[in-house]
C-alpha atoms as a PDB file:
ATOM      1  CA  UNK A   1      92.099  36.129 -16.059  1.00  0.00           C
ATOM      2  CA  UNK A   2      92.089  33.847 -13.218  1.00  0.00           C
ATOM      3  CA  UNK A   3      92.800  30.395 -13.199  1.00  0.00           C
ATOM      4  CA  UNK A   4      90.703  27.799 -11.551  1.00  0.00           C
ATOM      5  CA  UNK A   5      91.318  24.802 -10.422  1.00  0.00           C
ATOM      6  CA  UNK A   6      89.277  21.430 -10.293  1.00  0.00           C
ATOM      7  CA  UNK A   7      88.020  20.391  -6.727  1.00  0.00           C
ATOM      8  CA  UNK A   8      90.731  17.692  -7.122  1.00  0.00           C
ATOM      9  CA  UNK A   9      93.309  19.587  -8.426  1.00  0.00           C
ATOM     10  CA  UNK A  10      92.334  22.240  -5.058  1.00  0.00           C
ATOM     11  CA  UNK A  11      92.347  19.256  -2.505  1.00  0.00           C
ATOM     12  CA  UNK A  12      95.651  18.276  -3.581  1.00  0.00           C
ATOM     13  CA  UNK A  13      97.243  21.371  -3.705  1.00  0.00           C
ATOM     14  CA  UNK A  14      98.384  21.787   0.356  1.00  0.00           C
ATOM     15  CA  UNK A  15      99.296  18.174   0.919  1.00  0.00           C
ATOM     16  CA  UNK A  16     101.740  19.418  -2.539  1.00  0.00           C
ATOM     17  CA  UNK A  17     102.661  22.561  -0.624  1.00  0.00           C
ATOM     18  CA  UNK A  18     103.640  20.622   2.545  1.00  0.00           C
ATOM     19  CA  UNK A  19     105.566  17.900   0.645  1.00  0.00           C
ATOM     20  CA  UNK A  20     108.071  19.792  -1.523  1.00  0.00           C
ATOM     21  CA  UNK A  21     111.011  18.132  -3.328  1.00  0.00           C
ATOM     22  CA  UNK A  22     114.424  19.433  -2.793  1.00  0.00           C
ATOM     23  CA  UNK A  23     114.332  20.716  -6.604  1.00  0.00           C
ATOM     24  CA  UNK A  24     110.981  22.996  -6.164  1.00  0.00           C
ATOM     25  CA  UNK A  25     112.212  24.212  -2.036  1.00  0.00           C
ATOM     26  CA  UNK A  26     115.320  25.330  -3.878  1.00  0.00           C
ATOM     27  CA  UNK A  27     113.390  27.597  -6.994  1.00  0.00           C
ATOM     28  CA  UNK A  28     111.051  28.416  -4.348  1.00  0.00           C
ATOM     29  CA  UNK A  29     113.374  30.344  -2.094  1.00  0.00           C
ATOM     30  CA  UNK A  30     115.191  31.638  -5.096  1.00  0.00           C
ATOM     31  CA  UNK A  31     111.386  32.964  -6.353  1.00  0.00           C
ATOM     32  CA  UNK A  32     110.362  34.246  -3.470  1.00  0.00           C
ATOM     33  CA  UNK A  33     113.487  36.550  -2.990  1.00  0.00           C
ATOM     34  CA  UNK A  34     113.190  37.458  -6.726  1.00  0.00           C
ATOM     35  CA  UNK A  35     114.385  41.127  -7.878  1.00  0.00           C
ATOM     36  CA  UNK A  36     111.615  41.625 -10.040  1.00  0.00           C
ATOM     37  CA  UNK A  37     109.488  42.009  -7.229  1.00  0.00           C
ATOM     38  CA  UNK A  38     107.046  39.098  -8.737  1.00  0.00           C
ATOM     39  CA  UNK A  39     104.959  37.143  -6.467  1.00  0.00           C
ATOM     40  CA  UNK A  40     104.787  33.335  -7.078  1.00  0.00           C
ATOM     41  CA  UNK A  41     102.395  31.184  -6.099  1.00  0.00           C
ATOM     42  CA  UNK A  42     103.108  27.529  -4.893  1.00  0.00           C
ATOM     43  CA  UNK A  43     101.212  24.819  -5.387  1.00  0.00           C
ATOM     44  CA  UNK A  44      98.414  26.538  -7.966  1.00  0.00           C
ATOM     45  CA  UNK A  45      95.652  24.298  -8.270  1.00  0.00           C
ATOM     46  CA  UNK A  46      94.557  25.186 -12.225  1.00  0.00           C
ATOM     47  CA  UNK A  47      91.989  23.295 -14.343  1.00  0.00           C
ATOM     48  CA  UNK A  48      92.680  19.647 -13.485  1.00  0.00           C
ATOM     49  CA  UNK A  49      96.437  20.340 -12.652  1.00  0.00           C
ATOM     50  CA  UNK A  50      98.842  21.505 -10.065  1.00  0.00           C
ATOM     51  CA  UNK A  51     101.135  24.146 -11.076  1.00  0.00           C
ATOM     52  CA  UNK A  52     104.148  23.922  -9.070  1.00  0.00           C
ATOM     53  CA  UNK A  53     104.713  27.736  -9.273  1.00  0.00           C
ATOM     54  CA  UNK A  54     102.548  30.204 -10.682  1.00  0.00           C
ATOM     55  CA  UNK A  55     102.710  34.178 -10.899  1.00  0.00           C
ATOM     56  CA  UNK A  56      99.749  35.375 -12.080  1.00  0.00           C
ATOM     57  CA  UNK A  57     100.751  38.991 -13.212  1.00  0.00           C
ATOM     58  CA  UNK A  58     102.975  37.673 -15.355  1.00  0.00           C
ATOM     59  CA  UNK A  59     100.543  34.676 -16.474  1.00  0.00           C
ATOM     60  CA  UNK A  60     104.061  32.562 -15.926  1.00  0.00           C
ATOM     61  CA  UNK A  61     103.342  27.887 -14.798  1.00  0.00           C
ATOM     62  CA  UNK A  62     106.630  26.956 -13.849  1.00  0.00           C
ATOM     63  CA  UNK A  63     107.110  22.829 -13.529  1.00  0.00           C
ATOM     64  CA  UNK A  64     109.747  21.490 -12.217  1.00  0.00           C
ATOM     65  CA  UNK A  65     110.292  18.099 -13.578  1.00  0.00           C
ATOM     66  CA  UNK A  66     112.513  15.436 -11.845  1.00  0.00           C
ATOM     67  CA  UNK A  67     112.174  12.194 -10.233  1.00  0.00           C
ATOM     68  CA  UNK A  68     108.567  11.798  -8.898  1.00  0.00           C
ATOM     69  CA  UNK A  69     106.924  12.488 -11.900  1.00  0.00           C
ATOM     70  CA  UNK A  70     108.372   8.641 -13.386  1.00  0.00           C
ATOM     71  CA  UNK A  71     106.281   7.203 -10.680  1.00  0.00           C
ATOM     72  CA  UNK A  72     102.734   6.771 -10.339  1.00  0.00           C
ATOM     73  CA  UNK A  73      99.871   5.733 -12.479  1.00  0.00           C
ATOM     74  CA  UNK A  74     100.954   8.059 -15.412  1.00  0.00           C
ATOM     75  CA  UNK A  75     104.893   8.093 -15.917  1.00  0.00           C
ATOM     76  CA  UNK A  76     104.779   9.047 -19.647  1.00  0.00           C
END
């Protein structure tokens, strides 16, 4: 099954990619290295949302929670 993403959720996706918090760049390059051999996907535009990691063989969202989501027009 693959997930897809809203034409907002897909326009906001790279400017996510390129603007990484320290939190997700450090799960990143622990994901990316993983011993597993899974590939994660950054950034995953799906339905409305933007997964911050994603590995669709495993059908595994990761979200990494911290400061910048108490900001913003939704902080609950």
């Amino acid at each position: 099954m693959r997930l897809e993403g809203s034409d907002d959720a897909r326009r906001h996706a790279p400017r996510l990619r390129r603007a990484m918090t320290p939190p997700e760049i450090a799960l990143w390059l622990a994901l990316r290295r993983n011993d597993a051999g899974l590939r994660f996907r950054r950034q995953y535009p799906a339905g409305p949302y933007v997964l911050d990691f994603y590995c669709a063989p495993a059908r595994l969202a990761i979200e990494v929670d911290g400061e910048v989501h108490a900001r913003g027009d939704r902080p609950e």
